[in-house]
Protein backbone atom coordinates (compact mmCIF):
# COMPACT_ATOMS: atom_id res chain seq x y z
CA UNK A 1 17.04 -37.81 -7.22
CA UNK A 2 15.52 -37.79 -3.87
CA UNK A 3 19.15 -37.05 -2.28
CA UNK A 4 19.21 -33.98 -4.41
CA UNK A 5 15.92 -32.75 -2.90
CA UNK A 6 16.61 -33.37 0.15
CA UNK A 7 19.89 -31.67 0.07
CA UNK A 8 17.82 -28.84 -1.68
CA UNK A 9 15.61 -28.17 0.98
CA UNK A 10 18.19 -28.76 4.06
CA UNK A 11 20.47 -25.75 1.83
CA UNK A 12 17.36 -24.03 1.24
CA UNK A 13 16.29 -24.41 5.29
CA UNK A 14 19.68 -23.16 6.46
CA UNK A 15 19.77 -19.92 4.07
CA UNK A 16 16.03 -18.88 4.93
CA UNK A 17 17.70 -18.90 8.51
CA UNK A 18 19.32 -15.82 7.62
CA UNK A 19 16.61 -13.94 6.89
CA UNK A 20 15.02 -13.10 10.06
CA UNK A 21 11.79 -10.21 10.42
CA UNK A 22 12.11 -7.09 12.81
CA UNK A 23 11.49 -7.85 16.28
CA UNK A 24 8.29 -6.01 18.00
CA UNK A 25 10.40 -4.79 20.80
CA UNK A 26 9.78 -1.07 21.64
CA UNK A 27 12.87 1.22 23.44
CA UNK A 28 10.70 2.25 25.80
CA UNK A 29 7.87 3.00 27.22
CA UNK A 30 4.67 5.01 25.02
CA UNK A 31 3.63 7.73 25.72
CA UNK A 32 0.02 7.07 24.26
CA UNK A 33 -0.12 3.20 25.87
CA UNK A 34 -4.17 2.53 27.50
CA UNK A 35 -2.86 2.61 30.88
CA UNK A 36 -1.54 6.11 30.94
CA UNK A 37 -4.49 7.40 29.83
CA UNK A 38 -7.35 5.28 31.23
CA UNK A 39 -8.09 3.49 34.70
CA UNK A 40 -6.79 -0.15 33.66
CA UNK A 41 -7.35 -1.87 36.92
CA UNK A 42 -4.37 -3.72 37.96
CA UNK A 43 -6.15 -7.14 37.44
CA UNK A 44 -7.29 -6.13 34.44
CA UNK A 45 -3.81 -5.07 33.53
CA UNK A 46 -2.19 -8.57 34.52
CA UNK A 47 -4.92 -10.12 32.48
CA UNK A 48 -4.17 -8.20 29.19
CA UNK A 49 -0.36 -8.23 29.50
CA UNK A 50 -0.83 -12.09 29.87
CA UNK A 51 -3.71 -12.79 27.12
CA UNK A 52 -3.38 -10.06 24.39
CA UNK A 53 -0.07 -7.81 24.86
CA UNK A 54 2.14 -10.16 22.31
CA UNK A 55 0.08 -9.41 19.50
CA UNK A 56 -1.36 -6.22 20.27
CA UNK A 57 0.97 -4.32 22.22
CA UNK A 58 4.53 -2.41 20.93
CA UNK A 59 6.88 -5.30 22.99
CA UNK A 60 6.60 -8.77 22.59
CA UNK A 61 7.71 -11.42 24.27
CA UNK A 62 8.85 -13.81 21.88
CA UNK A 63 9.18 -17.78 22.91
CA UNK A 64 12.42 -19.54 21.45
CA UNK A 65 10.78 -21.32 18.33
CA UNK A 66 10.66 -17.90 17.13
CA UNK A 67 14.66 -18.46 16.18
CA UNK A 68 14.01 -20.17 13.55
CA UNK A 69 12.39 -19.20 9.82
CA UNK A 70 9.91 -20.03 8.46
CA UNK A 71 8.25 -19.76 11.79
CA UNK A 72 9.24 -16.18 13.18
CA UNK A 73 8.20 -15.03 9.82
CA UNK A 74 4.48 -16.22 10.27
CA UNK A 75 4.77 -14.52 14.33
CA UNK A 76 5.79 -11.41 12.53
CA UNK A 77 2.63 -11.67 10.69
CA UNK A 78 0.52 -12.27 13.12
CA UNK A 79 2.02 -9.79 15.62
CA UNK A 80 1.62 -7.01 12.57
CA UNK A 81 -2.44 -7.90 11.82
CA UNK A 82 -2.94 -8.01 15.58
CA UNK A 83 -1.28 -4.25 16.63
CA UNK A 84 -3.01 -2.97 13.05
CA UNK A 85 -6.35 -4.38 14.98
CA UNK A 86 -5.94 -3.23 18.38
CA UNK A 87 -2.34 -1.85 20.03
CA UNK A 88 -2.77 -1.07 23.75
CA UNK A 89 0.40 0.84 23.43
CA UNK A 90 -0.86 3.85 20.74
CA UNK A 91 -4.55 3.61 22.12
CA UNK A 92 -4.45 6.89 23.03
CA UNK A 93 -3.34 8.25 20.24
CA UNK A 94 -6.45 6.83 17.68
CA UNK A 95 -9.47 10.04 17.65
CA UNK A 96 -12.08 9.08 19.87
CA UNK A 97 -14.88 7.66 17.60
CA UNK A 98 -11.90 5.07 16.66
CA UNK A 99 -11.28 3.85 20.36
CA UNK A 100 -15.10 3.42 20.78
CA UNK A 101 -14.91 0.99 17.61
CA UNK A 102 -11.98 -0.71 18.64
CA UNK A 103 -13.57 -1.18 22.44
CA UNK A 104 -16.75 -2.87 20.47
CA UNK A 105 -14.20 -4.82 18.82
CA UNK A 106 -12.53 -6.10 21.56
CA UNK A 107 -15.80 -7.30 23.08
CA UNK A 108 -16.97 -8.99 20.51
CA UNK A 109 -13.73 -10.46 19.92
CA UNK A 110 -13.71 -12.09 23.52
CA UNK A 111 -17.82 -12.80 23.60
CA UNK A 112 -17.01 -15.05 20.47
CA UNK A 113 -14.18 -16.78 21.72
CA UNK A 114 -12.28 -15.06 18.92
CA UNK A 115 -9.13 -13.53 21.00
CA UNK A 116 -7.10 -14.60 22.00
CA UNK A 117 -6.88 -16.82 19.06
CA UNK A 118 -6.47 -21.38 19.27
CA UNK A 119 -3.55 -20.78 17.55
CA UNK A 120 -2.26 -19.01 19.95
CA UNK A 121 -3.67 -20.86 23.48
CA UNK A 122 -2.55 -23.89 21.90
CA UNK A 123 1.00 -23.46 22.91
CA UNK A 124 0.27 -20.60 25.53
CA UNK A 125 -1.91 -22.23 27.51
CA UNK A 126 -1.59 -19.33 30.38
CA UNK A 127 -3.24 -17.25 27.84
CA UNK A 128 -6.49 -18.96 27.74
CA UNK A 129 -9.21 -16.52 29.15
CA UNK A 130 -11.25 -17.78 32.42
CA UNK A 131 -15.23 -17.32 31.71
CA UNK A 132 -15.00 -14.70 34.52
CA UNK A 133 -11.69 -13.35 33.53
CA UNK A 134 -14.03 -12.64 30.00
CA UNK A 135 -16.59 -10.90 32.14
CA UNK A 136 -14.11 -8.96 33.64
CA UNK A 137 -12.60 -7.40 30.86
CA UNK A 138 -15.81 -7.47 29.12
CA UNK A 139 -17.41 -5.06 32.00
CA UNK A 140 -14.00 -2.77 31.95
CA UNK A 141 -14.18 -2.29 28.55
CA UNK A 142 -17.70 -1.48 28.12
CA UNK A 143 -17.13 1.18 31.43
CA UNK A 144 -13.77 2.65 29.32
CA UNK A 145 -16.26 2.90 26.21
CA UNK A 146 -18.93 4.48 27.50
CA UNK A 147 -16.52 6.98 29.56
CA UNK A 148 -15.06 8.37 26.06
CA UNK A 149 -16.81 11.24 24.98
């Protein structure tokens, strides 16, 4: 009996494998992406692209445990929530009351240690936001807010 289940689940592990999510990889460029719009300083910039760009951003950069299912499935996921929070890349395209809210967001998000996420730093441990790094972005982002009319 256990032999059956365990052959279940292997067969049931191998055809999942063919089921794989659409990859958050953009063609190019957008044309409404933060940094074409607003002064993103360039540390600020690194800072972003290393910490928050994966899940909130139009291209990620996907690590090689995403290969495999059940787990790209649950990246997909979290990738979708994160750009349907916050996505540097159409920024400039949400009305202006909208990017105010989503700048108050982001602050609040980073003052309670909220983004980027444990799950995430866990395995990404070049991700993990330096208190002054927090500042930084922190300060930018309240100067970008307050600069929106």
């Amino acid at each position: 009996m256990i032999k059956k289940i365990l052959i279940l689940l292997l067969t049931a592990l191998i055809v999942i494998q063919f089921f794989r999510p659409q990859k958050n990889i953009a063609s190019g460029p957008s044309a409404n992406a933060i940094e074409k719009h607003f002064t993103v300083p360039a540390g600020i910039y690194q800072v972003l692209k290393r910490s928050c760009y994966d899940c909130h951003s139009n291209n990620t950069v996907y690590p090689w445990y995403n290969n495999f299912q059940p787990v790209a499935w649950l990246i997909a996921k979290d990738v979708k929530d994160g750009k349907r929070h916050f996505n540097f890349d159409e920024f400039n395209a949400y009305p202006n009351p909208k990017k105010k809210h989503k700048l108050e967001e982001f602050v609040d998000e980073i003052k309670d240690d909220k983004m980027p996420p444990g799950i995430y730093t866990v395995i990404h441990r070049n991700a993990v936001l330096s208190a002054g790094e927090k500042q930084q972005l922190i300060a930018w982002a309240d100067s970008l807010q307050k600069s929106i009319n």
